[in-house]
N, C-alpha and C. Protein backbone atom coordinates (compact mmCIF):
# COMPACT_ATOMS: atom_id res chain seq x y z
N UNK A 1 -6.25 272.41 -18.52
CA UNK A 1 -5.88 273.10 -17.29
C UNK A 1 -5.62 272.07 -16.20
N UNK A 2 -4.82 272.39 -15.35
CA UNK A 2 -4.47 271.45 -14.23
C UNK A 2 -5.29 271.72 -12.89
N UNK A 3 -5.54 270.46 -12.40
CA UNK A 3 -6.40 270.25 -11.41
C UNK A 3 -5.52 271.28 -9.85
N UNK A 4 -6.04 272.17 -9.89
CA UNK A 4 -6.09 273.04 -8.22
C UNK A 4 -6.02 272.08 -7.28
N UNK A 5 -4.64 272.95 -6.09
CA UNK A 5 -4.25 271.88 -5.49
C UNK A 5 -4.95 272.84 -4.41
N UNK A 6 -5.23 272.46 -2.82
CA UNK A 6 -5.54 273.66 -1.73
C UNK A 6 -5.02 272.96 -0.67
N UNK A 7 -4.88 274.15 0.37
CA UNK A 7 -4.10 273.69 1.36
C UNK A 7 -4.90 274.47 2.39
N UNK A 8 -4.45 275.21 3.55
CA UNK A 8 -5.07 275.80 4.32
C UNK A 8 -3.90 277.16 5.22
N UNK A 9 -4.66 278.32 5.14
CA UNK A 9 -4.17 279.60 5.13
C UNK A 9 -4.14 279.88 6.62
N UNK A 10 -3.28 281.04 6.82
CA UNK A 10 -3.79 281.52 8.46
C UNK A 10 -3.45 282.72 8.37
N UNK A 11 -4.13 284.25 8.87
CA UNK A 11 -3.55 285.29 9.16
C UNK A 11 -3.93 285.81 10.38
N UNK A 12 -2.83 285.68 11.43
CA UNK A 12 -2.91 285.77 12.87
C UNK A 12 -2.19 287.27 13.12
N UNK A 13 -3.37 287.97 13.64
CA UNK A 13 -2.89 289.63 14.10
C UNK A 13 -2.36 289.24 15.61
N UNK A 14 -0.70 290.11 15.61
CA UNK A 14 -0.22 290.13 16.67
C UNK A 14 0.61 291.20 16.89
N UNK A 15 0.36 291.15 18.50
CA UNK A 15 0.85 292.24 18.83
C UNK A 15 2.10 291.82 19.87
N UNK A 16 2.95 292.29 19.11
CA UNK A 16 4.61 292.02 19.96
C UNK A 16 5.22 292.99 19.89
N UNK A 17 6.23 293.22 19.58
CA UNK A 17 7.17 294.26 20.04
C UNK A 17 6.68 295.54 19.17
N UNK A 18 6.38 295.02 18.10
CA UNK A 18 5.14 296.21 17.01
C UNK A 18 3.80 295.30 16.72
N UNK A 19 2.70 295.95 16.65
CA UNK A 19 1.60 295.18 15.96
C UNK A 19 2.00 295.03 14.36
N UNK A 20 1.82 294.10 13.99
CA UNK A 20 1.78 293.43 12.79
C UNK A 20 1.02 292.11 12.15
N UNK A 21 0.73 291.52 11.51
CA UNK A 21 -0.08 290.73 10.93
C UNK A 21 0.84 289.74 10.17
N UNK A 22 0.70 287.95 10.96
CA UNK A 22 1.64 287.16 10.33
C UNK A 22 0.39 286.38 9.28
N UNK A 23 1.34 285.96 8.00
CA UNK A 23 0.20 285.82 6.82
C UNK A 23 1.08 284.47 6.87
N UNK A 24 0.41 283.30 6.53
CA UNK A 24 0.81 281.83 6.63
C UNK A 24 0.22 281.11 5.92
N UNK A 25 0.72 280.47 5.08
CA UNK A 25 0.45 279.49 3.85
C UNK A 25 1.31 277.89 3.89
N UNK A 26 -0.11 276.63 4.73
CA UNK A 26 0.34 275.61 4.52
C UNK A 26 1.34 275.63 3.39
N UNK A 27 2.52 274.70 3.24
CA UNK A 27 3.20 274.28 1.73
C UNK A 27 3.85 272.81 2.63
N UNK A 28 3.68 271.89 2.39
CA UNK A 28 4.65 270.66 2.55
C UNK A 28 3.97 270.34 3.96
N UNK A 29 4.87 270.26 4.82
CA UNK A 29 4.57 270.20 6.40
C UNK A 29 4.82 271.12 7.21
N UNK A 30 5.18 272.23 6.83
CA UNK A 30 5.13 273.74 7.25
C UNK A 30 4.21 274.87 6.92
N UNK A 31 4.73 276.11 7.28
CA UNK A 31 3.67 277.12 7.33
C UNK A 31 4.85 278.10 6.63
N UNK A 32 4.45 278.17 5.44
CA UNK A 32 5.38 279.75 5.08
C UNK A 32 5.05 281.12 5.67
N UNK A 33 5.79 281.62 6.28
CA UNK A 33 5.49 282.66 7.07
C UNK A 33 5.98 283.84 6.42
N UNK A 34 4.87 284.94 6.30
CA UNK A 34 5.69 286.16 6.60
C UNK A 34 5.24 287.39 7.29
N UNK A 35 5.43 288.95 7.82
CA UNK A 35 5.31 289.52 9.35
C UNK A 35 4.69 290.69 8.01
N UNK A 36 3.39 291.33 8.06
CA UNK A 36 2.79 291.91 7.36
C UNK A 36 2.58 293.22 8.60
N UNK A 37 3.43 294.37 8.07
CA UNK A 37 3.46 295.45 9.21
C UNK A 37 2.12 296.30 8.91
N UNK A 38 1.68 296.41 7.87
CA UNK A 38 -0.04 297.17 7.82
C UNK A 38 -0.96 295.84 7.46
N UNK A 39 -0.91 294.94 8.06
CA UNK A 39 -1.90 293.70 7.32
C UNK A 39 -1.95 293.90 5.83
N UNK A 40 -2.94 293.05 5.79
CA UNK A 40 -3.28 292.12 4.24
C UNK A 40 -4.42 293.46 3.73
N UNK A 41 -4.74 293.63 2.61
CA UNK A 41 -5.73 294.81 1.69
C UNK A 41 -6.69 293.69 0.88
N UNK A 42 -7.55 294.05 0.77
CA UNK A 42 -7.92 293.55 -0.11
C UNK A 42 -7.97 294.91 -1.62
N UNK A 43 -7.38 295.58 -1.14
CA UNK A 43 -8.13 297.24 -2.12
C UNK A 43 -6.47 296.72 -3.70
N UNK A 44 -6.67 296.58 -4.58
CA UNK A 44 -6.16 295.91 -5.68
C UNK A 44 -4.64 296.95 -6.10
N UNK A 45 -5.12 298.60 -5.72
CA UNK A 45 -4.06 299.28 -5.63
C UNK A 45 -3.20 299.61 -4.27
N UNK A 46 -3.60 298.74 -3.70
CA UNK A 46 -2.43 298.74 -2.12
C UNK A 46 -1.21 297.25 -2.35
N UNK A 47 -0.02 297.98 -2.11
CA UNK A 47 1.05 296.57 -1.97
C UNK A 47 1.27 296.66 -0.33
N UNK A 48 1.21 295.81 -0.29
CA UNK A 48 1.76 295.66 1.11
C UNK A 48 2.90 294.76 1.29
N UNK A 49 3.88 295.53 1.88
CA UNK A 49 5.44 294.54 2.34
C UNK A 49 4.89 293.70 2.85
N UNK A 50 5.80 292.42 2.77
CA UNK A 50 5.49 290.92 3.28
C UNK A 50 6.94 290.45 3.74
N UNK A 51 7.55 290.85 5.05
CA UNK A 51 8.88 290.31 5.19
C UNK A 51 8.87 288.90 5.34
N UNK A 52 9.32 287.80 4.83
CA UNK A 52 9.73 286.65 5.04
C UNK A 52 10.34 285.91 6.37
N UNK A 53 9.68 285.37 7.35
CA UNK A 53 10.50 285.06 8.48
C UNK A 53 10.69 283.25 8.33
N UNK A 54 10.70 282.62 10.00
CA UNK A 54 11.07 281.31 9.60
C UNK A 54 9.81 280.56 9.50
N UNK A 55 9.41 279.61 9.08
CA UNK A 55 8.62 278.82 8.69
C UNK A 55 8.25 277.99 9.99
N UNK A 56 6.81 277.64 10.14
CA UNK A 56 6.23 277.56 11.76
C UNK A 56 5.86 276.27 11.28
N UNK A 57 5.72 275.56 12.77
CA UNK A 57 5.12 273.98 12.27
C UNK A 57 3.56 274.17 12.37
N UNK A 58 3.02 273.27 11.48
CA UNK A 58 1.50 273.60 11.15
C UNK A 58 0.44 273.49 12.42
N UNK A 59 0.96 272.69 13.27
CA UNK A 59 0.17 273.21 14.26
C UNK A 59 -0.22 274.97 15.14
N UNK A 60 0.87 275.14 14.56
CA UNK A 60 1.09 277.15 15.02
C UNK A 60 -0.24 277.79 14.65
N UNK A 61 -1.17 277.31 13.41
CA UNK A 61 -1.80 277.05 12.51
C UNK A 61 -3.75 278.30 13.47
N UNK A 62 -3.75 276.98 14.38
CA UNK A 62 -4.35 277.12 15.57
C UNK A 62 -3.92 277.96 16.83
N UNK A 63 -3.22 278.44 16.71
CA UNK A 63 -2.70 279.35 18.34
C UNK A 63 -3.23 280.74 17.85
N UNK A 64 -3.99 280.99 19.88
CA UNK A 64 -4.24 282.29 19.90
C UNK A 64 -4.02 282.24 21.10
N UNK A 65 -3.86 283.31 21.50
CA UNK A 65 -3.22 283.03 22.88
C UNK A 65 -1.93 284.50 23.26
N UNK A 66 -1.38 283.68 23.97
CA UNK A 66 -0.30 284.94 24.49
C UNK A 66 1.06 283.85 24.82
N UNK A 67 2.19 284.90 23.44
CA UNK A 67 3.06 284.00 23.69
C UNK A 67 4.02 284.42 25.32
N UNK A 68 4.57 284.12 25.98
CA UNK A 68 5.22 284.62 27.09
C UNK A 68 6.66 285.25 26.80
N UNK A 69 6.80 286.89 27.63
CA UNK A 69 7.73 287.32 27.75
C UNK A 69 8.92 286.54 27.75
N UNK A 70 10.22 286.69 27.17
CA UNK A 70 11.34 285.88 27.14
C UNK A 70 11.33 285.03 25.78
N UNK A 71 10.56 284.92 25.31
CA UNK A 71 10.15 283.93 24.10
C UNK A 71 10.09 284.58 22.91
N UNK A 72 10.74 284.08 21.67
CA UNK A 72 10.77 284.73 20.13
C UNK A 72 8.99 285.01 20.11
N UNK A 73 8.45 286.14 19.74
CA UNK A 73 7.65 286.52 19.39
C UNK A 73 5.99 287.14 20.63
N UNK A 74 7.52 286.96 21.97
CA UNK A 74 6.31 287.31 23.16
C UNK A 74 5.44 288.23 22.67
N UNK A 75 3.77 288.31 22.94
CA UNK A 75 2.75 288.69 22.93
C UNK A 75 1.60 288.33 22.86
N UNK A 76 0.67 289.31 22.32
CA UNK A 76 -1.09 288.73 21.83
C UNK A 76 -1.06 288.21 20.98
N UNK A 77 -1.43 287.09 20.25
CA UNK A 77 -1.97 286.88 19.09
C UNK A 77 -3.77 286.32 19.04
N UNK A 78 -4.38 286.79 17.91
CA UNK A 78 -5.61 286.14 17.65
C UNK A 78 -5.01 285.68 16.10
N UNK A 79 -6.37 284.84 15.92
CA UNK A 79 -6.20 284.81 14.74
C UNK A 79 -7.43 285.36 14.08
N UNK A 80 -6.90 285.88 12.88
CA UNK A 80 -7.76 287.14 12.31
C UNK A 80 -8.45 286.96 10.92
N UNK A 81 -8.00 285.75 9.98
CA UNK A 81 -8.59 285.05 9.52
C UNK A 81 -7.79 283.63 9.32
N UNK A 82 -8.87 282.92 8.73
CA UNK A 82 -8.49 281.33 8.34
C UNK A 82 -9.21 281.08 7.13
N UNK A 83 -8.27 279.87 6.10
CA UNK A 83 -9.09 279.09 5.59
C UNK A 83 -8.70 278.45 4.23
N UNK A 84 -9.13 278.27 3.25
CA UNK A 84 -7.70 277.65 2.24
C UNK A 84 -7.42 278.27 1.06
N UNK A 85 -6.42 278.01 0.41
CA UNK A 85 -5.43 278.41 -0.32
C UNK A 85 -5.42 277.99 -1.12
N UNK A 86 -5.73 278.34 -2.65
CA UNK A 86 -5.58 277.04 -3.93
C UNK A 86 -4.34 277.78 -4.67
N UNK A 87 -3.84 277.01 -5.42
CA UNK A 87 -3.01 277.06 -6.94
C UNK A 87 -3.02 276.73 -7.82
N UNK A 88 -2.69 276.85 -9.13
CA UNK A 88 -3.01 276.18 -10.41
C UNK A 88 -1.46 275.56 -10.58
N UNK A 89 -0.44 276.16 -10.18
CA UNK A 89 0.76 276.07 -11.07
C UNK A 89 1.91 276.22 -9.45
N UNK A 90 2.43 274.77 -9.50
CA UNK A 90 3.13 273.91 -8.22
C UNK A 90 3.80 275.08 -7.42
N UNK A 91 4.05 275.78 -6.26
CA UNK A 91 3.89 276.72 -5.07
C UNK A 91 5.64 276.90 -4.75
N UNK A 92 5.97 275.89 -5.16
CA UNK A 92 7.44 275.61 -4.47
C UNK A 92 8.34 276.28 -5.75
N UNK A 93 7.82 276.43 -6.98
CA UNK A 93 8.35 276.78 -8.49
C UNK A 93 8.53 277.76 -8.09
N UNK A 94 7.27 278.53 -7.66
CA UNK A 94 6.82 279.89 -7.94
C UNK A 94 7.62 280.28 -6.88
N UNK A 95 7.72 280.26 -6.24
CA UNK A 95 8.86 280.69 -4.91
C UNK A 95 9.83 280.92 -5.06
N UNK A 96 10.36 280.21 -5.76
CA UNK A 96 11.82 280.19 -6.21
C UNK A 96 12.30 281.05 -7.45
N UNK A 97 10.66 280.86 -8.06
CA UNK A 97 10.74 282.64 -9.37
C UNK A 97 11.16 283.66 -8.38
N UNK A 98 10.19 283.57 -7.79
CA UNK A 98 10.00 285.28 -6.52
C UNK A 98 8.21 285.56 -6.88
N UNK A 99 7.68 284.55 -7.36
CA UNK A 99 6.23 285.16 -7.97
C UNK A 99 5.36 283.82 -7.64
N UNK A 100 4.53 284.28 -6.53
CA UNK A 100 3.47 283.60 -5.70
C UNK A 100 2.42 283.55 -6.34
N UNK A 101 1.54 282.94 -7.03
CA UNK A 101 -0.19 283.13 -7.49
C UNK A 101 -0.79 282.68 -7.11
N UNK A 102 -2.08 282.43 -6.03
CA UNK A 102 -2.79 282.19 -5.58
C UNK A 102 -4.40 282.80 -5.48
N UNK A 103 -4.91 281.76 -4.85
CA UNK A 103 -6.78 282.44 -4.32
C UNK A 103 -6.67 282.16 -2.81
N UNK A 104 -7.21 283.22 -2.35
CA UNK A 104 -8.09 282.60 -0.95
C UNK A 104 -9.05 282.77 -0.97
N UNK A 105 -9.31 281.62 -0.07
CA UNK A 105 -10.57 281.14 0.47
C UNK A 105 -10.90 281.44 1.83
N UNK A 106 -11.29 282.73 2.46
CA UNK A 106 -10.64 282.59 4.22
C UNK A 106 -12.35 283.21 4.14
N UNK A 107 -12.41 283.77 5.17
CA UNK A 107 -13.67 284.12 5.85
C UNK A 107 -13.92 285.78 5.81
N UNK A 108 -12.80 286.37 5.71
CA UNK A 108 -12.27 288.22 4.82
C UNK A 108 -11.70 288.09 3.93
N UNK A 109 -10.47 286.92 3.64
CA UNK A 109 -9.54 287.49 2.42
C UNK A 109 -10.21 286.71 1.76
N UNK A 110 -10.94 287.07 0.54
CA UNK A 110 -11.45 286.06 -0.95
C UNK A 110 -10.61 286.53 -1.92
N UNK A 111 -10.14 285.80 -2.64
CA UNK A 111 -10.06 286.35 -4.12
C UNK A 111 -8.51 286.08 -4.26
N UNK A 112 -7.84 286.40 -5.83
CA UNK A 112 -6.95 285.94 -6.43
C UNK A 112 -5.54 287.39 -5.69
N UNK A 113 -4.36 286.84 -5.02
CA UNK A 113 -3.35 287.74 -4.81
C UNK A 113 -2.03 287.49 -5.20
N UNK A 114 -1.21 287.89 -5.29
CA UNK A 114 0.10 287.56 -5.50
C UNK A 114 1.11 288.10 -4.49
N UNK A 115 2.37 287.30 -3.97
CA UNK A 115 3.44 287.71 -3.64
C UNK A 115 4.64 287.72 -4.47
N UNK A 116 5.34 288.90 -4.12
CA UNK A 116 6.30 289.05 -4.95
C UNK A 116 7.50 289.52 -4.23
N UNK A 117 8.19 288.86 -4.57
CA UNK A 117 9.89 289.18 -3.90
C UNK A 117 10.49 290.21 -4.88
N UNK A 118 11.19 291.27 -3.62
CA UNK A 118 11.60 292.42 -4.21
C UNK A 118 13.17 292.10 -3.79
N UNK A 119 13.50 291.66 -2.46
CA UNK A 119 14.70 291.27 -2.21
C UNK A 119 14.73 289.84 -1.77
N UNK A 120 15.63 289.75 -1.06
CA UNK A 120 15.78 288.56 -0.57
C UNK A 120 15.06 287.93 0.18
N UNK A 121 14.59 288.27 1.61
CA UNK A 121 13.38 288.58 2.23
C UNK A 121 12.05 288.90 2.20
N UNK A 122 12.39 290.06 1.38
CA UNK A 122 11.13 291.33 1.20
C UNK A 122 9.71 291.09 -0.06
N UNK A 123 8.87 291.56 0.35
CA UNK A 123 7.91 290.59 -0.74
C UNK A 123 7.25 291.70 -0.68
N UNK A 124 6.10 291.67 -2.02
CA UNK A 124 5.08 292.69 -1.63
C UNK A 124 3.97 291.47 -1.70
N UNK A 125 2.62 291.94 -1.20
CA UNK A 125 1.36 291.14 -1.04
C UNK A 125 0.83 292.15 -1.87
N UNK A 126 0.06 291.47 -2.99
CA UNK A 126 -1.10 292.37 -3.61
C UNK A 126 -2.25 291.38 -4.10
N UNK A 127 -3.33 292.48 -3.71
CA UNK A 127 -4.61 291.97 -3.69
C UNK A 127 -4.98 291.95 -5.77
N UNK A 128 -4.99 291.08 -6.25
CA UNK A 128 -5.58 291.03 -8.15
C UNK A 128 -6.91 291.70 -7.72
N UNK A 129 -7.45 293.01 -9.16
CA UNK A 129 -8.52 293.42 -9.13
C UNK A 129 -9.44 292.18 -9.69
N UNK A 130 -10.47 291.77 -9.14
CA UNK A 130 -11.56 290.62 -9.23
C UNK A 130 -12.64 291.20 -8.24
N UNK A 131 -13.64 290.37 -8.23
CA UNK A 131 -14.92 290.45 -7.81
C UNK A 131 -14.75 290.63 -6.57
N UNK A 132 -13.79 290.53 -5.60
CA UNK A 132 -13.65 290.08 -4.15
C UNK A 132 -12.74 291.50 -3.73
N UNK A 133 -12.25 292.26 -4.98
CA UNK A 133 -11.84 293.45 -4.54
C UNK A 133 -12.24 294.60 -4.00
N UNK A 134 -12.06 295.47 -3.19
CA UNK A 134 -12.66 296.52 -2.87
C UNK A 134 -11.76 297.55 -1.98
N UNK A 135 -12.38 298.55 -2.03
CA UNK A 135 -11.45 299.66 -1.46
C UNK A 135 -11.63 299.84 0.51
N UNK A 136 -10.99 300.82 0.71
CA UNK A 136 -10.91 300.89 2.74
C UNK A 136 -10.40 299.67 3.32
N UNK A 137 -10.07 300.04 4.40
CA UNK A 137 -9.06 299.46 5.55
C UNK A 137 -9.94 298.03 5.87
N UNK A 138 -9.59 296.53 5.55
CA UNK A 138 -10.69 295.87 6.38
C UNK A 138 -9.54 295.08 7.34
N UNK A 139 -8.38 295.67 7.31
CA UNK A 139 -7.95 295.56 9.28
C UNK A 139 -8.88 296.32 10.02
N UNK A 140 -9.24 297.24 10.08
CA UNK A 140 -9.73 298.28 10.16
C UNK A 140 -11.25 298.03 10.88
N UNK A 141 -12.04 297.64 9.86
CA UNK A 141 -13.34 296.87 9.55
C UNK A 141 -13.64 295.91 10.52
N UNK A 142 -12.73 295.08 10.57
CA UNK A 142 -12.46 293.42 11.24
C UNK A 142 -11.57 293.57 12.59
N UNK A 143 -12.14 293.48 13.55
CA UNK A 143 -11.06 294.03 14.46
C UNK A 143 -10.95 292.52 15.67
N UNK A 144 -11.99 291.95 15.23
CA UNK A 144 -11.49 290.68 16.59
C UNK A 144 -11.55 289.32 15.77
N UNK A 145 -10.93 288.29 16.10
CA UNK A 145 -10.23 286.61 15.78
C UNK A 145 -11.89 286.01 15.20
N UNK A 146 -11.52 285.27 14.26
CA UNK A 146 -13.10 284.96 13.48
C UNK A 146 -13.19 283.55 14.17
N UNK A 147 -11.96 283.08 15.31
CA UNK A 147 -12.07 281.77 16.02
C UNK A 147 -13.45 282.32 17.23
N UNK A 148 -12.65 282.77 18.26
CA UNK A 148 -12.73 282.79 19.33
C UNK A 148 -14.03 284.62 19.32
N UNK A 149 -13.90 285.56 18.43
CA UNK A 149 -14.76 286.77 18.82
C UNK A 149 -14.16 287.86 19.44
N UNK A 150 -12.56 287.31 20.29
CA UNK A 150 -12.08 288.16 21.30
C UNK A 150 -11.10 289.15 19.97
N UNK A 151 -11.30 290.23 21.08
CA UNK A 151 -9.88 291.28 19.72
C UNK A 151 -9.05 291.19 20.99
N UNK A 152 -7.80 291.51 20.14
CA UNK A 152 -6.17 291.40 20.82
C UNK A 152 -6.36 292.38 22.20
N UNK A 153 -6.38 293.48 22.44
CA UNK A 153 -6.93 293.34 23.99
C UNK A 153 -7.44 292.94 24.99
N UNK A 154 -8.57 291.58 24.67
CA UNK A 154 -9.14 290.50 25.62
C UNK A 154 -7.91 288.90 25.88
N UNK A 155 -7.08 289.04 25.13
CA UNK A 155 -6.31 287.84 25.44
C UNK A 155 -5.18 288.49 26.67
């Protein structure tokens, strides 16, 4: 078996023109991004769309804050979890299949998920049934930044 590579994850709840949940996966010197309109599940029979946007520089990584009116993505953001990302089998391959495999390691999301490209853009996020699975809303559950404590109404 090949030695697991890890990197470091981010899923920052924000609220802009719709609330949605951006899901971000160090790869290279960027952040693969994509705009998760019901957040991340951990529940094994939920897919959740994963639209694909542009890729953020890794410092983005860290921002909570409020981006300013006039600006791509004006609003709240916290960040809602953090933490790292392993693979068995090289990230940049699998991308280019359309078929993501991964674990996280974050502080809510544990456990083995996959993305999967349905179109060009369009992905689904699904949580693999494993030990770390479970059923109900934990957007829901989890409602303020595991940085800072504040939820998206205090910024």
């Amino acid at each position: 078996m090949r030695k697991q590579s890890e990197a470091i994850f981010v899923v920052q709840k924000h609220s802009a023109s719709h609330l949605h949940y951006d899901f971000r996966l160090e790869l290279g010197e960027k952040l693969k991004s994509w705009a998760l309109p019901k957040g991340p599940s951990m529940d094994a029979s939920e897919k959740r769309l994963a639209i694909q946007v542009e890729d953020h520089d890794l410092d983005y990584a860290s921002f909570e804050g409020e981006i300013p009116e006039g600006h791509y993505g004006a609003g709240k953001v916290i960040i809602w979890d953090t933490g790292k990302w392993t693979w068995e089998e090289e990230p940049h391959k699998q991308l280019r299949r359309g078929i993501l495999k991964f674990t996280l390691h974050g502080k809510r999301l544990k456990g083995k998920f996959n993305l999967i490209r349905m179109k060009e853009k369009q992905w689904l996020l699904i949580k693999e049934k494993d030990m770390e699975s479970c059923s109900g809303s934990v957007t829901d559950l989890h409602l303020e930044s595991v940085v800072s404590g504040k939820k998206i109404e205090d910024i």
